[in-house]
Protein backbone atom coordinates (compact mmCIF):
# COMPACT_ATOMS: atom_id res chain seq x y z
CA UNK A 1 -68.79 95.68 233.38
CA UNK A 2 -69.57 95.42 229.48
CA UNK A 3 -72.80 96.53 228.68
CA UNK A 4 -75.73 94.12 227.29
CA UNK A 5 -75.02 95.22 224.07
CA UNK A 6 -71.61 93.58 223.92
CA UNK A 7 -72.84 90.10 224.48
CA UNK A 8 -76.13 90.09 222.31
CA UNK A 9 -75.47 89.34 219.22
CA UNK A 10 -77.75 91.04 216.79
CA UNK A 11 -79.11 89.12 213.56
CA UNK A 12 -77.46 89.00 210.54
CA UNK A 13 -77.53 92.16 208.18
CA UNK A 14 -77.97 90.78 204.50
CA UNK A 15 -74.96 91.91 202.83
CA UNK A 16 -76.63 92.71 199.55
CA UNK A 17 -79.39 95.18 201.30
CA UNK A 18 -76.47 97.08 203.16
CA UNK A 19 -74.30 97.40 200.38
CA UNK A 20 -77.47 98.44 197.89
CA UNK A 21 -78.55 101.27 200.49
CA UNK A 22 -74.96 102.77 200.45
CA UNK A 23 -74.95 102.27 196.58
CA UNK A 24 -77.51 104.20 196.26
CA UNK A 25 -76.09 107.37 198.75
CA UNK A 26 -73.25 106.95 196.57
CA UNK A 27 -75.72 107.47 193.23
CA UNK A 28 -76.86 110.53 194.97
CA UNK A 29 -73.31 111.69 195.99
CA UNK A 30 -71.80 111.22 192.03
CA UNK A 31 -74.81 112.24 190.14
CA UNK A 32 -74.52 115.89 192.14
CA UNK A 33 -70.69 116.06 190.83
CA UNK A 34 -71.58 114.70 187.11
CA UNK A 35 -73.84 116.46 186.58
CA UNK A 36 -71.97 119.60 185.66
CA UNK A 37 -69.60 118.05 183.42
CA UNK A 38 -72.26 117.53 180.64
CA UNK A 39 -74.18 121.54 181.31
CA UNK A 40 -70.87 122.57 180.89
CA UNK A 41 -72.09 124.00 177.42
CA UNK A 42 -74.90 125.23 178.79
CA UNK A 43 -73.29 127.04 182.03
CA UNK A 44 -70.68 128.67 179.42
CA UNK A 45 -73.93 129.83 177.02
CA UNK A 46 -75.95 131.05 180.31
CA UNK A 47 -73.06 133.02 182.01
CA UNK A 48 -71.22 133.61 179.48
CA UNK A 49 -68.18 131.74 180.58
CA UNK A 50 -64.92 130.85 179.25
CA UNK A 51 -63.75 127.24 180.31
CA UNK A 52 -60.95 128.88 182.85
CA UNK A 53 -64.43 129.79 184.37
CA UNK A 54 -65.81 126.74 184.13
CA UNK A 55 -63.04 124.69 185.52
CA UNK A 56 -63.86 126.50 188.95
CA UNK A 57 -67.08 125.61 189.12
CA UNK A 58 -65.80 122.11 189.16
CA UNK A 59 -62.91 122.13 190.73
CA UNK A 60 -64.18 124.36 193.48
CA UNK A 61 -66.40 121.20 194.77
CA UNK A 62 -63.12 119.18 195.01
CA UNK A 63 -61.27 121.80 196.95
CA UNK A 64 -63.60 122.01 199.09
CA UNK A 65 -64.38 118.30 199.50
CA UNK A 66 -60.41 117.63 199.96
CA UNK A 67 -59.92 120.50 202.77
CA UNK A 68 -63.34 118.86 204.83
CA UNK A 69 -61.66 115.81 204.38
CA UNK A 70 -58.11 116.51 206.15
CA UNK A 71 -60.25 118.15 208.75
CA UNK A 72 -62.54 115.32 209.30
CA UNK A 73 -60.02 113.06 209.09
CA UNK A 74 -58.89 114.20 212.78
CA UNK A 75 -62.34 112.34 214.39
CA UNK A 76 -64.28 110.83 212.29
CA UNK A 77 -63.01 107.11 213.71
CA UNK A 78 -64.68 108.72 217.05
CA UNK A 79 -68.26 108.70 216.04
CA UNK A 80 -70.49 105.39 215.15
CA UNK A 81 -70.47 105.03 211.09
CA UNK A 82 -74.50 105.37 211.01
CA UNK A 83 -74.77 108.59 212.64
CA UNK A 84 -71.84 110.17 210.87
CA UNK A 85 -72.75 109.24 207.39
CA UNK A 86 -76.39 110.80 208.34
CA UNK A 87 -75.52 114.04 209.34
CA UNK A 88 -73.29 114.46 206.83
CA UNK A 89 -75.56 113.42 204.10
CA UNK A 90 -78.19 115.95 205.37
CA UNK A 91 -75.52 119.08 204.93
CA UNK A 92 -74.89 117.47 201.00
CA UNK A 93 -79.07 117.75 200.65
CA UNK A 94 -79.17 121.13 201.63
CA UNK A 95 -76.11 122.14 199.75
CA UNK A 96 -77.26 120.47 196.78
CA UNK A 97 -80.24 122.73 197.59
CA UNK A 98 -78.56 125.82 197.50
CA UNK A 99 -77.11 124.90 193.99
CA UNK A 100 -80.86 124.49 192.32
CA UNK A 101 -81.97 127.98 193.86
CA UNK A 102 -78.26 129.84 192.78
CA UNK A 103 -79.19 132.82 190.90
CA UNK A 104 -75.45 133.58 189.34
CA UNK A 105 -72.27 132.17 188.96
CA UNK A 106 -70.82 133.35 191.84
CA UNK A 107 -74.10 131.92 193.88
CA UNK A 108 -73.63 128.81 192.18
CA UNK A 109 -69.67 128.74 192.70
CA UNK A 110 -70.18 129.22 196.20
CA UNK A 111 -72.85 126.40 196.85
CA UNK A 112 -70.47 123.97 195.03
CA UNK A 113 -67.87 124.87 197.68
CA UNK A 114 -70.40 124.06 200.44
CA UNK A 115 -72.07 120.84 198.74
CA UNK A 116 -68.69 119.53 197.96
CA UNK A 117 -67.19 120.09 202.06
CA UNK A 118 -69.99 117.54 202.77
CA UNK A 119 -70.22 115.07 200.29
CA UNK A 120 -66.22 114.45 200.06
CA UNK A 121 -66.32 113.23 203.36
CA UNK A 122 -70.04 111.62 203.25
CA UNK A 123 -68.66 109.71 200.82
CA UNK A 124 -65.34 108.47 202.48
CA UNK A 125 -67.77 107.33 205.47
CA UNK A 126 -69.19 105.23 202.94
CA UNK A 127 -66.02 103.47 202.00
CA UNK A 128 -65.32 103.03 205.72
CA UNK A 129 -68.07 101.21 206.44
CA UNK A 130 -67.52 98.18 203.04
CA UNK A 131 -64.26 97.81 204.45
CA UNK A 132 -66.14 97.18 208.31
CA UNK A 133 -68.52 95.07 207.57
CA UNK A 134 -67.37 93.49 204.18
CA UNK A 135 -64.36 90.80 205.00
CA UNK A 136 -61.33 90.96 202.48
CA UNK A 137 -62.26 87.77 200.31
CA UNK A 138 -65.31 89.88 198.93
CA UNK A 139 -64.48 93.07 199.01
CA UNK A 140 -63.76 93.38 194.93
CA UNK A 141 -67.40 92.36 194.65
CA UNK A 142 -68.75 94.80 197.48
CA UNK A 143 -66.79 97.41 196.35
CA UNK A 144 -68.07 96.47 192.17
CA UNK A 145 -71.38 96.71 193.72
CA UNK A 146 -71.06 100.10 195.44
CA UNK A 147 -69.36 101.75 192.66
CA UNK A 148 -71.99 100.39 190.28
CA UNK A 149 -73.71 103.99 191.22
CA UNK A 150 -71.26 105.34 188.82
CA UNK A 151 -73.08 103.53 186.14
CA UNK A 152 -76.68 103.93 187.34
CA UNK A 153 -75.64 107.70 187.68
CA UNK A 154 -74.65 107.43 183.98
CA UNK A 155 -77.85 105.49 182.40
CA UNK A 156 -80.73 107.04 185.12
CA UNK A 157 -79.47 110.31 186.32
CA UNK A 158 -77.79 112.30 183.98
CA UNK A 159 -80.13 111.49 180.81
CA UNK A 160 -82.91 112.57 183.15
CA UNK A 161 -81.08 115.84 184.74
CA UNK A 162 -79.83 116.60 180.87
CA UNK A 163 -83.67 116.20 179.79
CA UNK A 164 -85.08 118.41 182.90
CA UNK A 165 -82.03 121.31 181.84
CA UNK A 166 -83.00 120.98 178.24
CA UNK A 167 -86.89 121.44 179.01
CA UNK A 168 -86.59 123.62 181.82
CA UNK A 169 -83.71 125.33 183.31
CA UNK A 170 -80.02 124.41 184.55
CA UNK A 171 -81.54 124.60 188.15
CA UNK A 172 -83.51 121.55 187.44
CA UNK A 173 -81.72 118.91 187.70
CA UNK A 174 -80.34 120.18 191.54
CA UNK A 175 -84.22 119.84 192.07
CA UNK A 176 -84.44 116.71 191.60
CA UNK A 177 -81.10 115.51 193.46
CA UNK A 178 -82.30 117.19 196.08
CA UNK A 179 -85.70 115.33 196.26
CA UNK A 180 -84.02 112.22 196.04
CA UNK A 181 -81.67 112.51 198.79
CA UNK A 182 -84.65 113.04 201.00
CA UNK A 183 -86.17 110.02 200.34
CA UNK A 184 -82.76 108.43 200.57
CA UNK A 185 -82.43 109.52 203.54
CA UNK A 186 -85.47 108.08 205.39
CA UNK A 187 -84.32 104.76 203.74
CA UNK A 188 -80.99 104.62 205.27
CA UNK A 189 -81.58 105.56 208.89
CA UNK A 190 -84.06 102.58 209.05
CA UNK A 191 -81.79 100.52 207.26
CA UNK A 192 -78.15 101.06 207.73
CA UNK A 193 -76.60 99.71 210.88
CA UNK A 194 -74.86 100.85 213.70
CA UNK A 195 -71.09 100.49 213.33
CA UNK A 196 -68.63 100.67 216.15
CA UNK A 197 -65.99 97.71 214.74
CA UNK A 198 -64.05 100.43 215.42
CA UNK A 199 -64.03 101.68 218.28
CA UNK A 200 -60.98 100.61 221.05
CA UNK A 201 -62.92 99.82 224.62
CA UNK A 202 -65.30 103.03 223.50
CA UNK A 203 -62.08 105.02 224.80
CA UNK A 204 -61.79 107.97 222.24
CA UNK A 205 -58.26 108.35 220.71
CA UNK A 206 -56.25 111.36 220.84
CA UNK A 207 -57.01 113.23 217.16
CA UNK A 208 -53.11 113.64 217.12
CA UNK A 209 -52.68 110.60 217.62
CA UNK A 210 -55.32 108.94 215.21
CA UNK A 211 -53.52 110.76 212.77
CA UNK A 212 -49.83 109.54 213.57
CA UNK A 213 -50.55 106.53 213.76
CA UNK A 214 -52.72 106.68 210.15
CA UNK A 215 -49.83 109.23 208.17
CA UNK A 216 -46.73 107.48 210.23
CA UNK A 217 -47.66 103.82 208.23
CA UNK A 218 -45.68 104.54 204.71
CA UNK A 219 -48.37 101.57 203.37
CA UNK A 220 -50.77 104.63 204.22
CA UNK A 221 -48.95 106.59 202.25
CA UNK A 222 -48.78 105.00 199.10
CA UNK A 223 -52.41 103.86 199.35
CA UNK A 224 -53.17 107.98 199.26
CA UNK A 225 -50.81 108.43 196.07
CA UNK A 226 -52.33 105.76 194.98
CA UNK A 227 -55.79 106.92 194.99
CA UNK A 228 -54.59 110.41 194.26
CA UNK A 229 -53.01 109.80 191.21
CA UNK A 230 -55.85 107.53 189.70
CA UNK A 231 -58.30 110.39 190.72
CA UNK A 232 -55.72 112.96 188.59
CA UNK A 233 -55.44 111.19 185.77
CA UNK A 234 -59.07 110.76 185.39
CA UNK A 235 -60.30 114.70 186.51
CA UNK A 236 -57.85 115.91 183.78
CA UNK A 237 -59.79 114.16 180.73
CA UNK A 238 -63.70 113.74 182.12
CA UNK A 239 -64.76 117.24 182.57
CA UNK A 240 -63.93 118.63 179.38
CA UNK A 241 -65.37 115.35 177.36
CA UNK A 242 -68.91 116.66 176.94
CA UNK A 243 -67.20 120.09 175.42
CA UNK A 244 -64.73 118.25 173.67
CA UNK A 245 -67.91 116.66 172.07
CA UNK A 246 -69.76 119.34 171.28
CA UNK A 247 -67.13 121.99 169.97
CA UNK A 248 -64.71 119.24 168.31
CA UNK A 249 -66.24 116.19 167.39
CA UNK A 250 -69.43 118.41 166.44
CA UNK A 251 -72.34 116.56 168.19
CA UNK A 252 -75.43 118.30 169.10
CA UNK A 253 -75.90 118.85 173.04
CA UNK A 254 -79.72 116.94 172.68
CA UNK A 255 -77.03 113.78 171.99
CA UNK A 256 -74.74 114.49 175.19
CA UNK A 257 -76.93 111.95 177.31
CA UNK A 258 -76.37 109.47 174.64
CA UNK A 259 -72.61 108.94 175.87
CA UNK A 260 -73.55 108.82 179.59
CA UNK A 261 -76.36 106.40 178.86
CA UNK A 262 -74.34 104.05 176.52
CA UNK A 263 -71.68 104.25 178.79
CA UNK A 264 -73.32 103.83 181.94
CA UNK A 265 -75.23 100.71 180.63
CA UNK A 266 -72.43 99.12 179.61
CA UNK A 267 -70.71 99.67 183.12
CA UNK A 268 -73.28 98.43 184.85
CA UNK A 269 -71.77 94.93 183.94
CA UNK A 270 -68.14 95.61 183.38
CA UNK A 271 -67.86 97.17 187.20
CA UNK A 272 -69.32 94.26 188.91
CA UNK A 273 -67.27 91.26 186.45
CA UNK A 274 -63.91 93.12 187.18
CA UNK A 275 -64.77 93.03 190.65
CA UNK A 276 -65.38 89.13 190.70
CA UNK A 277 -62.42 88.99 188.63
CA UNK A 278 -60.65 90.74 191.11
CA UNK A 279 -61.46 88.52 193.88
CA UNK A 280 -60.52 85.26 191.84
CA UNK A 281 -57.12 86.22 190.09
CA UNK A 282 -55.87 88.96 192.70
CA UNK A 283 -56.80 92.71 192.64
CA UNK A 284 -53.06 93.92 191.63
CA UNK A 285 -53.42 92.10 188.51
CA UNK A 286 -56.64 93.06 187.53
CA UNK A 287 -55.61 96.69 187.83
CA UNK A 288 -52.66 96.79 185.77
CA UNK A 289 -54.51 94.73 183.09
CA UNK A 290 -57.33 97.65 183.28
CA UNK A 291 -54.45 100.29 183.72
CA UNK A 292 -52.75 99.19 180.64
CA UNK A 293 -56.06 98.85 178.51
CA UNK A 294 -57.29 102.14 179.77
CA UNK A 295 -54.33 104.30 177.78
CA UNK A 296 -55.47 103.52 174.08
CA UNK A 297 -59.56 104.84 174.53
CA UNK A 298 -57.44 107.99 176.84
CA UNK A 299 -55.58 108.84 173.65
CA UNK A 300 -57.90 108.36 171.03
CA UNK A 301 -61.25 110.28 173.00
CA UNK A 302 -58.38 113.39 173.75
CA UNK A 303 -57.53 113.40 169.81
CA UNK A 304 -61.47 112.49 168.49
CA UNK A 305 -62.27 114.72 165.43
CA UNK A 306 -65.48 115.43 163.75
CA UNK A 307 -66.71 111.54 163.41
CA UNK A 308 -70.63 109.34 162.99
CA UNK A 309 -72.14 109.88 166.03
CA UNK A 310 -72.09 105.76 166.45
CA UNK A 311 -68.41 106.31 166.34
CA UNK A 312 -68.34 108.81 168.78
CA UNK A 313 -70.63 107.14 171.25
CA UNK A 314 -68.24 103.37 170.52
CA UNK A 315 -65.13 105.68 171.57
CA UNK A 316 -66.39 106.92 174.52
CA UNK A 317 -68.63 104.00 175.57
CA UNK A 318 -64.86 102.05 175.55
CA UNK A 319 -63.38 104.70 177.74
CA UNK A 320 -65.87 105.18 180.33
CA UNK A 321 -65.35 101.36 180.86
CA UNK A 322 -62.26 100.86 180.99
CA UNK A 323 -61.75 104.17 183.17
CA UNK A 324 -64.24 103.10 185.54
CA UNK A 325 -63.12 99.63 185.94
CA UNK A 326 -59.46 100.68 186.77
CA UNK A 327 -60.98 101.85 190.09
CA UNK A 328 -62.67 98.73 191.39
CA UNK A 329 -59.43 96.66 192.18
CA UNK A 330 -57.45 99.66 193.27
CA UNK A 331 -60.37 100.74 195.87
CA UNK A 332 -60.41 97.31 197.16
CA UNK A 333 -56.80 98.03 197.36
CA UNK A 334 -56.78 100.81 199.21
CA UNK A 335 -59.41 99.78 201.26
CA UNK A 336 -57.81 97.23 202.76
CA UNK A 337 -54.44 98.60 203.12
CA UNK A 338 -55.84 99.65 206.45
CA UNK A 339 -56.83 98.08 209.81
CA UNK A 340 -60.54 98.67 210.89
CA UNK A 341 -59.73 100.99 213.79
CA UNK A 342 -58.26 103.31 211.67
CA UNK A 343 -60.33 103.13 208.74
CA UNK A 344 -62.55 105.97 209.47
CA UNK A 345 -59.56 108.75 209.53
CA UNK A 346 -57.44 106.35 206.65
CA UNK A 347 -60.78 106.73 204.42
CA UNK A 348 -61.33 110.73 205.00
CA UNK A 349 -57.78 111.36 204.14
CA UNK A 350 -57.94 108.89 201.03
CA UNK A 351 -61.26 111.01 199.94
CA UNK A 352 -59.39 114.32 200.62
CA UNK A 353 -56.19 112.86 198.43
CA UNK A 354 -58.64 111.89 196.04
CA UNK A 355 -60.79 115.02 195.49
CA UNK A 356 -57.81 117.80 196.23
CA UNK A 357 -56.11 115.64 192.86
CA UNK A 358 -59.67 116.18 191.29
CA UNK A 359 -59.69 119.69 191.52
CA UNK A 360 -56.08 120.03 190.70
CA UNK A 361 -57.16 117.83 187.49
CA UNK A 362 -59.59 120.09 186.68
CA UNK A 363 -58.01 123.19 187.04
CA UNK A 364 -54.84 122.04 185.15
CA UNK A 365 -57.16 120.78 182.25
CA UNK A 366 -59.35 124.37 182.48
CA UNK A 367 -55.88 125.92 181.99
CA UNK A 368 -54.12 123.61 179.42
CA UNK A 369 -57.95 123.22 177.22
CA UNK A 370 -58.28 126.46 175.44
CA UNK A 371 -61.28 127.65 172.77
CA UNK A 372 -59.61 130.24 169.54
CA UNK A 373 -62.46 132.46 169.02
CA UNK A 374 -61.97 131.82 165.15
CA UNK A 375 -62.16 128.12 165.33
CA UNK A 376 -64.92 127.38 168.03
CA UNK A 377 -63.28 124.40 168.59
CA UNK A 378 -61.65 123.10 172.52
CA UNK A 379 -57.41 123.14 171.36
CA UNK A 380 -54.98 121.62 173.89
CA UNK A 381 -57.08 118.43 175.12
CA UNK A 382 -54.60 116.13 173.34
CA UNK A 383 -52.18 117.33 175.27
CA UNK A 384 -54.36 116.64 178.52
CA UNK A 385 -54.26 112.98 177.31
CA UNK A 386 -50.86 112.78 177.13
CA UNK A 387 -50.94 113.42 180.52
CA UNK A 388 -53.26 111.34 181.97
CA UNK A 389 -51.74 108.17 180.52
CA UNK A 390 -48.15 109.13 182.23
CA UNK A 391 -49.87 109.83 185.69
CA UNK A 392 -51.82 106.38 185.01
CA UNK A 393 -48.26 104.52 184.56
CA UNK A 394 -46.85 105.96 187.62
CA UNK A 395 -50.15 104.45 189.47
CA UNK A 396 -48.44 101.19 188.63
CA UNK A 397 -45.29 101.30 189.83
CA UNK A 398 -47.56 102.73 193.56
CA UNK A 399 -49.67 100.14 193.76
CA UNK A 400 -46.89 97.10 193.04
CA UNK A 401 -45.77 98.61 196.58
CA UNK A 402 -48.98 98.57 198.04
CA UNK A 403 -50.04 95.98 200.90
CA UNK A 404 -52.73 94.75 202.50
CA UNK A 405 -53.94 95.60 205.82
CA UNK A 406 -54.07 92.36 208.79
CA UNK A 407 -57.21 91.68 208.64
CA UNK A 408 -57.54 90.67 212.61
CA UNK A 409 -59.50 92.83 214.73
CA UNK A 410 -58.10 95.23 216.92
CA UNK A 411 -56.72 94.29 220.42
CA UNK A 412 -59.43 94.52 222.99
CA UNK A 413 -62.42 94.80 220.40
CA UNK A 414 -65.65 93.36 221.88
CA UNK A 415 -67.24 90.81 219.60
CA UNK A 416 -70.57 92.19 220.18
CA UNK A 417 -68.94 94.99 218.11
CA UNK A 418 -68.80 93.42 214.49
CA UNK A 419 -71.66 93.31 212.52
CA UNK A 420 -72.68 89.82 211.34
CA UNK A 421 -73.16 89.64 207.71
CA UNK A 422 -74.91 87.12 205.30
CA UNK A 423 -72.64 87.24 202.51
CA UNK A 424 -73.20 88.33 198.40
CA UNK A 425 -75.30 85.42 196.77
């Protein structure tokens, strides 16, 4: 006999307050991993550093993320949404904890390692559950809204983590995350709901299984490429731009959170149009148009000289948006190139794609970006630009090929199991 629980329905989650709590986990989640692209000066002063060095400490996170990933990807589906996304965003809160109290480089490498195995996957969860409870029609605009933490990461977090490193310490800024992720926290166990759309007759699947079924689809496939590549192309330019800024363009680390703020604000309204564009004029076409548009600001922020600071900050204002806004329609994308039973596993593995490509990035730019001890000056990052624009043009070709998901529900699936929604004003 079903239980009670399949044949209540429960009242309708606004759409807006569920997709604003995981926006904000998601602020939480990218601030921790932005955050070290702009102390990259500073970590390189404090330890004394070289940017091979450097590279680690950033590309360690994504390692570690991508390996947690593949590994979660085996049960995740098997647990409700809620409770999985809470325990793992506990382990990134004491992880990011471990980061603020690191006492070397080594301390602080290894913390990254641990803060990224949980967040890479805390974050997949989070995709999992906009493609549960968000139906296809909207998803651009849920999945604009979500990713609009990128920007509020941008204009609120790093100017204030920059400000608390400048006036007191590196270790600051992990303070702070920290603190914030506990309050978070409280928020979203009250207000998240539970999720079990997919779940098969609350029978678990075979892990094996789950994962034939998710790697045997080649749709699958190409939707992990897809979000792979994307994720390469943009690892090998971002980390190094705050450097790049400093040592080659010549502007003074107290400006740094100038770019992130000016960049951030302005995404804050291109992320959420593209995604309504998305929705009206179809998602493939908004991303080549952003694809294509993205290559110029790629070549000319990889080349930038010494230049006004207004200049610099119009240069990399224009790439931060039209980077960012490349990855609304292709999440959407990817997101629904997957039936909701799957999603869970599909989702860790697209995360694990995404962040093993990110550390891959970095490392390949750490290698390729070198600093001449007579010049002071980052050599080799036009040549890192060069090849992000021919990883972004293969991206095309992948997601022509990519298709969407049915969008029916699993055989069997209990009504009582779907979460009733009030849709985006």
């Amino acid at each position: 006999m079903s239980s009670p629980r399949r044949h209540v329905s429960a009242p309708p989650l606004n759409e807006r307050r569920l997709l604003l709590t995981l926006a904000v986990v998601q602020f939480t989640h990218i601030l921790d991993f932005m955050i070290m692209m702009p102390l990259g000066p500073q970590f390189m002063r404090v330890f004394g550093i070289n940017p091979h060095q450097f590279s680690l400490l950033v590309s360690s996170y994504a390692f570690s993320a991508g390996i947690s990933g593949l590994a979660a990807s085996f049960f995740l589906d098997r647990f409700d949404r809620k409770h999985a996304l809470l325990t793992l965003y506990s382990g990134f809160a004491l992880g990011t904890l471990a980061c603020a109290v690191a006492p070397s480089y080594g301390a602080l490498l290894a913390a990254r390692i641990l803060t990224g195995a949980f967040s890479g996957v805390g974050g997949s969860v989070v995709f999992a559950i906009v493609g549960d409870a968000v139906p296809a029609a909207r998803r651009g605009r849920a999945m604009g809204l979500v990713m609009s933490a990128f920007s509020a990461a941008q204009v609120l977090g790093l100017p204030l983590g920059l400000s608390a490193a400048q006036h007191f310490s590196w270790h600051a800024p992990f303070l702070i995350i920290v603190v914030c992720a506990l309050m978070v926290l409280l928020v979203a166990g009250r207000i998240l709901p539970s999720l079990r759309l997919h779940h098969h007759h609350g029978v678990p699947v075979s892990p094996v299984r789950q994962i034939r079924h998710i790697l045997g689809a080649r749709n699958h496939l190409v939707a992990f490429a897809l979000s792979g590549l994307l994720t390469l192309a943009s690892s090998l330019v971002i980390p190094f731009l705050s450097p790049a800024m400093v040592f080659n363009v010549h502007m003074t680390e107290d400006h740094l959170d100038l770019i992130y703020l000016c960049g951030g604000f302005a995404t804050i309204f291109s992320m959420n149009y593209i995604g309504h564009w998305a929705d009206r004029h179809g998602k493939f076409r908004a991303f080549a148009i952003m694809a294509l548009v993205s290559i110029l600001p790629v070549l000319v922020v990889t080349h930038l000289g010494p230049v006004p600071l207004w200049e610099a900050l119009a240069v990399s204002t224009i790439f931060i948006v039209t980077m960012s806004g490349r990855f609304v329609p292709a999440s959407a994308m990817i997101t629904g190139a997957v039936v909701a039973r799957y999603r869970g596993g599909f989702s860790s593995i697209s995360a694990a794609s995404q962040q093993i490509c990110q550390g891959l990035g970095t490392y390949a730019a750490g290698l390729l970006v070198y600093q001449p001890v007579e010049q002071g000056r980052l050599e080799g990052y036009a040549n890192v630009g060069y090849l992000s624009v021919g990883i972004v043009l293969i991206s095309l070709v992948l997601a022509r090929r990519l298709q969407p998901a049915d969008e029916a529900p699993a055989a069997g699936t209990a009504p009582g199991e779907f979460v009733t929604l009030e849709p985006v004003g």
